[in-house]
PDB file of N, CA and C in Angstrom:
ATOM      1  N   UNK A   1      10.506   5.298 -16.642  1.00  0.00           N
ATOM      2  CA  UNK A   1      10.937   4.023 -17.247  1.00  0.00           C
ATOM      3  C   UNK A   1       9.837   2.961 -17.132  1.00  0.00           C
ATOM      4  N   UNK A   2       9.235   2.852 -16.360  1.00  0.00           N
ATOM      5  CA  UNK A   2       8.057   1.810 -15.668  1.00  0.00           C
ATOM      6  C   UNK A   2       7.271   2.012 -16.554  1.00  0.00           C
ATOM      7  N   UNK A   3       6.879   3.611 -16.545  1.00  0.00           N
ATOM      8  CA  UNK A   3       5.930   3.730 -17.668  1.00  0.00           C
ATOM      9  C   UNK A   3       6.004   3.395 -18.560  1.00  0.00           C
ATOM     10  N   UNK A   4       6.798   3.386 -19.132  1.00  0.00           N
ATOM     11  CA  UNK A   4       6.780   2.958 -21.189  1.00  0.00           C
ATOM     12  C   UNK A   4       6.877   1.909 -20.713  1.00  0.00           C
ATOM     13  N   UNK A   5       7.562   1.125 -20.140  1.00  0.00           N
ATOM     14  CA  UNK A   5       7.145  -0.695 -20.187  1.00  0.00           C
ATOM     15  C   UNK A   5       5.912  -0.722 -20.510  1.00  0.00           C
ATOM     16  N   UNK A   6       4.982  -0.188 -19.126  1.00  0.00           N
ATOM     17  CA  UNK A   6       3.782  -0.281 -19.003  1.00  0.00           C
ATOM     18  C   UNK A   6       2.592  -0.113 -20.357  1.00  0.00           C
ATOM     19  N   UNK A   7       2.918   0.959 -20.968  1.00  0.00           N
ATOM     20  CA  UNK A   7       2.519   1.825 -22.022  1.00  0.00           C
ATOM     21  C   UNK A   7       2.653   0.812 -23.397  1.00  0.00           C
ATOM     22  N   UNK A   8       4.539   0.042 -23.075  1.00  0.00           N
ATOM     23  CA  UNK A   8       4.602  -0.828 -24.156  1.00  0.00           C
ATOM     24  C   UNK A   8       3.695  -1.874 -24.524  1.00  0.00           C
ATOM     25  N   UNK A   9       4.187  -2.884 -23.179  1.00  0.00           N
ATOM     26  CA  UNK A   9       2.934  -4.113 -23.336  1.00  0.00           C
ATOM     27  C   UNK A   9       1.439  -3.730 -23.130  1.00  0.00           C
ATOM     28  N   UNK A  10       1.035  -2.566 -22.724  1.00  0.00           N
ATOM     29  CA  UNK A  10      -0.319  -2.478 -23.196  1.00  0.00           C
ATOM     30  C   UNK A  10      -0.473  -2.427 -24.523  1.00  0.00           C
ATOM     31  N   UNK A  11       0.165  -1.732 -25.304  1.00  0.00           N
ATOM     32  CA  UNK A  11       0.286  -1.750 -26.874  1.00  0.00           C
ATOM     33  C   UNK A  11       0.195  -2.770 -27.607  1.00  0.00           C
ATOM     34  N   UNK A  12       1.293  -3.716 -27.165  1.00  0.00           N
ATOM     35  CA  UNK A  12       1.868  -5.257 -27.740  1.00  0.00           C
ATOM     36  C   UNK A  12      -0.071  -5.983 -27.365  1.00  0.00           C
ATOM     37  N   UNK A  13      -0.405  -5.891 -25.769  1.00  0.00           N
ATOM     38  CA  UNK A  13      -1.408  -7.119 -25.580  1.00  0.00           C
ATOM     39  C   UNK A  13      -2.392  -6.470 -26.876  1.00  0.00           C
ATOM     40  N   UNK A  14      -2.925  -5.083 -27.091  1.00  0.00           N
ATOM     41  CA  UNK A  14      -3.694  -4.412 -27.737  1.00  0.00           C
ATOM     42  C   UNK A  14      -4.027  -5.181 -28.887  1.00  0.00           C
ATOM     43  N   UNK A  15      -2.796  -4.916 -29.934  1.00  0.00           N
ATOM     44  CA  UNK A  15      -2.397  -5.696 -30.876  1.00  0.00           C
ATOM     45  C   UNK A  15      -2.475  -7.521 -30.989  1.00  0.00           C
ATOM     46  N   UNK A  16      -2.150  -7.830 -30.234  1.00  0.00           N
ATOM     47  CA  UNK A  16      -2.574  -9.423 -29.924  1.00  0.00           C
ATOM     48  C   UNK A  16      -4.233  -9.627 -30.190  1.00  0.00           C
ATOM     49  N   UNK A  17      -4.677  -9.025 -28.981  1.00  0.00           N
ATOM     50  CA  UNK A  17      -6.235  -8.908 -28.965  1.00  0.00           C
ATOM     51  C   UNK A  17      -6.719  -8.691 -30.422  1.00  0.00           C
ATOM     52  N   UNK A  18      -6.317  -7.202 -30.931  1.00  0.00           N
ATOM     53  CA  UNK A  18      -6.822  -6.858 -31.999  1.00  0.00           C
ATOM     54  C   UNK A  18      -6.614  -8.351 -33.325  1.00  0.00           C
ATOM     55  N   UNK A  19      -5.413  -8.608 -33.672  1.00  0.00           N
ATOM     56  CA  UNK A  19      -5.678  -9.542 -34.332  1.00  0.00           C
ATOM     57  C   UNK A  19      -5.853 -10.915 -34.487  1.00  0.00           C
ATOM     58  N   UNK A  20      -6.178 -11.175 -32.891  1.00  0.00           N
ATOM     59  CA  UNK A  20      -7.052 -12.547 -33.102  1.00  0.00           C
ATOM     60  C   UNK A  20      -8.629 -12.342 -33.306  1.00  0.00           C
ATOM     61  N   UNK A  21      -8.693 -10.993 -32.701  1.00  0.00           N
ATOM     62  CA  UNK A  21     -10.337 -11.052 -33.253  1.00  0.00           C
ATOM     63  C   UNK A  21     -10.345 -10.365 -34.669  1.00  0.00           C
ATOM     64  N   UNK A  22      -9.754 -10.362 -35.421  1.00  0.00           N
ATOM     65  CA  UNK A  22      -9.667 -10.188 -36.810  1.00  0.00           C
ATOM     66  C   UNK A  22      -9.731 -11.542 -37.090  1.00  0.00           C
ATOM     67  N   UNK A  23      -9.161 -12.311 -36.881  1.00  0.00           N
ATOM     68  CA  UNK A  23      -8.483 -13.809 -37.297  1.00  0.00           C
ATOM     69  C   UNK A  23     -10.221 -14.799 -36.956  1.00  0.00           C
ATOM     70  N   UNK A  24     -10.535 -14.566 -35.720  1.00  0.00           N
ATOM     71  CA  UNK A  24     -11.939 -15.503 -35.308  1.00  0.00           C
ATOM     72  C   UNK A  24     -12.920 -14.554 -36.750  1.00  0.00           C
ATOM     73  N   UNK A  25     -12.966 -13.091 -36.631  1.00  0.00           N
ATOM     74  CA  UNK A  25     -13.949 -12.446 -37.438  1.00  0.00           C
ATOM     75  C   UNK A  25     -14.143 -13.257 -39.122  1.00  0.00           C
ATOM     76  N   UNK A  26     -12.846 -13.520 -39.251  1.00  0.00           N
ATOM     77  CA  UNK A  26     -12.431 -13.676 -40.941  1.00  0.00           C
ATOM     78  C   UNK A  26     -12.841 -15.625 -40.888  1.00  0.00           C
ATOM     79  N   UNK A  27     -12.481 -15.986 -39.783  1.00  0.00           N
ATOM     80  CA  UNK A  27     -12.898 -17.757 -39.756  1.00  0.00           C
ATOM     81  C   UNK A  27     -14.240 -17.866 -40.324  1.00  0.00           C
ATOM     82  N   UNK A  28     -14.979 -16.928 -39.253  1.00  0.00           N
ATOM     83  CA  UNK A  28     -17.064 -16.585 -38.998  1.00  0.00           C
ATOM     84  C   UNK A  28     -17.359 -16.750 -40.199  1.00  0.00           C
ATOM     85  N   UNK A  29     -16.648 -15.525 -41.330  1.00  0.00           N
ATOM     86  CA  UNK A  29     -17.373 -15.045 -42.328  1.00  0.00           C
ATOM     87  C   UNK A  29     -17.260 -16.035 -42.986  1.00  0.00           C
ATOM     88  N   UNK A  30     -16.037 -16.917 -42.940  1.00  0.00           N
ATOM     89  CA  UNK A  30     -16.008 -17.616 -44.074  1.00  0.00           C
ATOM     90  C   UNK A  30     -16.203 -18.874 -43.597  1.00  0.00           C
ATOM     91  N   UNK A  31     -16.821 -19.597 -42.573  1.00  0.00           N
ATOM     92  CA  UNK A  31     -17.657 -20.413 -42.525  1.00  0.00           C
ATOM     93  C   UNK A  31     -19.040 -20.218 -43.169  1.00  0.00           C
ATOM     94  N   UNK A  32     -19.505 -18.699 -42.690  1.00  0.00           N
ATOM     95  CA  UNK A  32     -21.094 -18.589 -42.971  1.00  0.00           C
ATOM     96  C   UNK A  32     -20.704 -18.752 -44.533  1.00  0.00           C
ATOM     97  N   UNK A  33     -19.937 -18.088 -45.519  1.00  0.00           N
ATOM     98  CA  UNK A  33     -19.755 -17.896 -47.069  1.00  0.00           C
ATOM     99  C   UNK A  33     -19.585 -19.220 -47.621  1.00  0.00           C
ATOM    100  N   UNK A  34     -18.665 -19.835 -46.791  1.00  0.00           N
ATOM    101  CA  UNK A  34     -18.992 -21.092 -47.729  1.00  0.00           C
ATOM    102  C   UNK A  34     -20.185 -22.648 -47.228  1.00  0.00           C
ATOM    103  N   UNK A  35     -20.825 -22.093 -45.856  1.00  0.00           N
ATOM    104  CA  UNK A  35     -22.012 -22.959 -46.102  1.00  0.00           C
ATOM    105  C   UNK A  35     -23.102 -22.131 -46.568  1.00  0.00           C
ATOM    106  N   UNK A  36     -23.291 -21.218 -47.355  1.00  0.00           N
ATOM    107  CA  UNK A  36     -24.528 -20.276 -48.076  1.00  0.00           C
ATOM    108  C   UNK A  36     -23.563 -20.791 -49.615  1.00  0.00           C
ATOM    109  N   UNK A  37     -22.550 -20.908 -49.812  1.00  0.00           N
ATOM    110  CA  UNK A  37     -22.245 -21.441 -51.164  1.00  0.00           C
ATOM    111  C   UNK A  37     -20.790 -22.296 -51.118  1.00  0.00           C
ATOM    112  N   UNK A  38     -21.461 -23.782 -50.961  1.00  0.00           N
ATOM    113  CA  UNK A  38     -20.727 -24.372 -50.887  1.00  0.00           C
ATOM    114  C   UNK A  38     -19.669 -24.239 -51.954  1.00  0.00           C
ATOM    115  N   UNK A  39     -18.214 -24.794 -52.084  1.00  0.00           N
ATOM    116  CA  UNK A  39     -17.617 -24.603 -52.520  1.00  0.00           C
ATOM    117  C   UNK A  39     -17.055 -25.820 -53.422  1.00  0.00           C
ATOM    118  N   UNK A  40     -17.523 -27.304 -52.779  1.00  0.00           N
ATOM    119  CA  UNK A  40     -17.107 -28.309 -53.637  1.00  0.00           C
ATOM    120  C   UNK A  40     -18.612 -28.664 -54.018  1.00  0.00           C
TER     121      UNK A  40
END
């Protein structure tokens, strides 16, 4: 029983992790994209 908790929220933090550094990755790009071409 301990285990799958354990097993769970490692999964859940995994996922967290994973998509905030999707989220910072996608900010990056599109800072660098729109000061190489500005947009207004």
């Amino acid at each position: 029983m301990e285990l799958g908790k354990l097993i769970s929220s490692n999964v859940v933090n995994g996922l967290l992790l994973l998509s905030s550094f999707l989220i910072l990755r996608n900010l990056i790009i599109f800072e660098v994209v729109s000061s190489k071409f500005p947009l207004i």
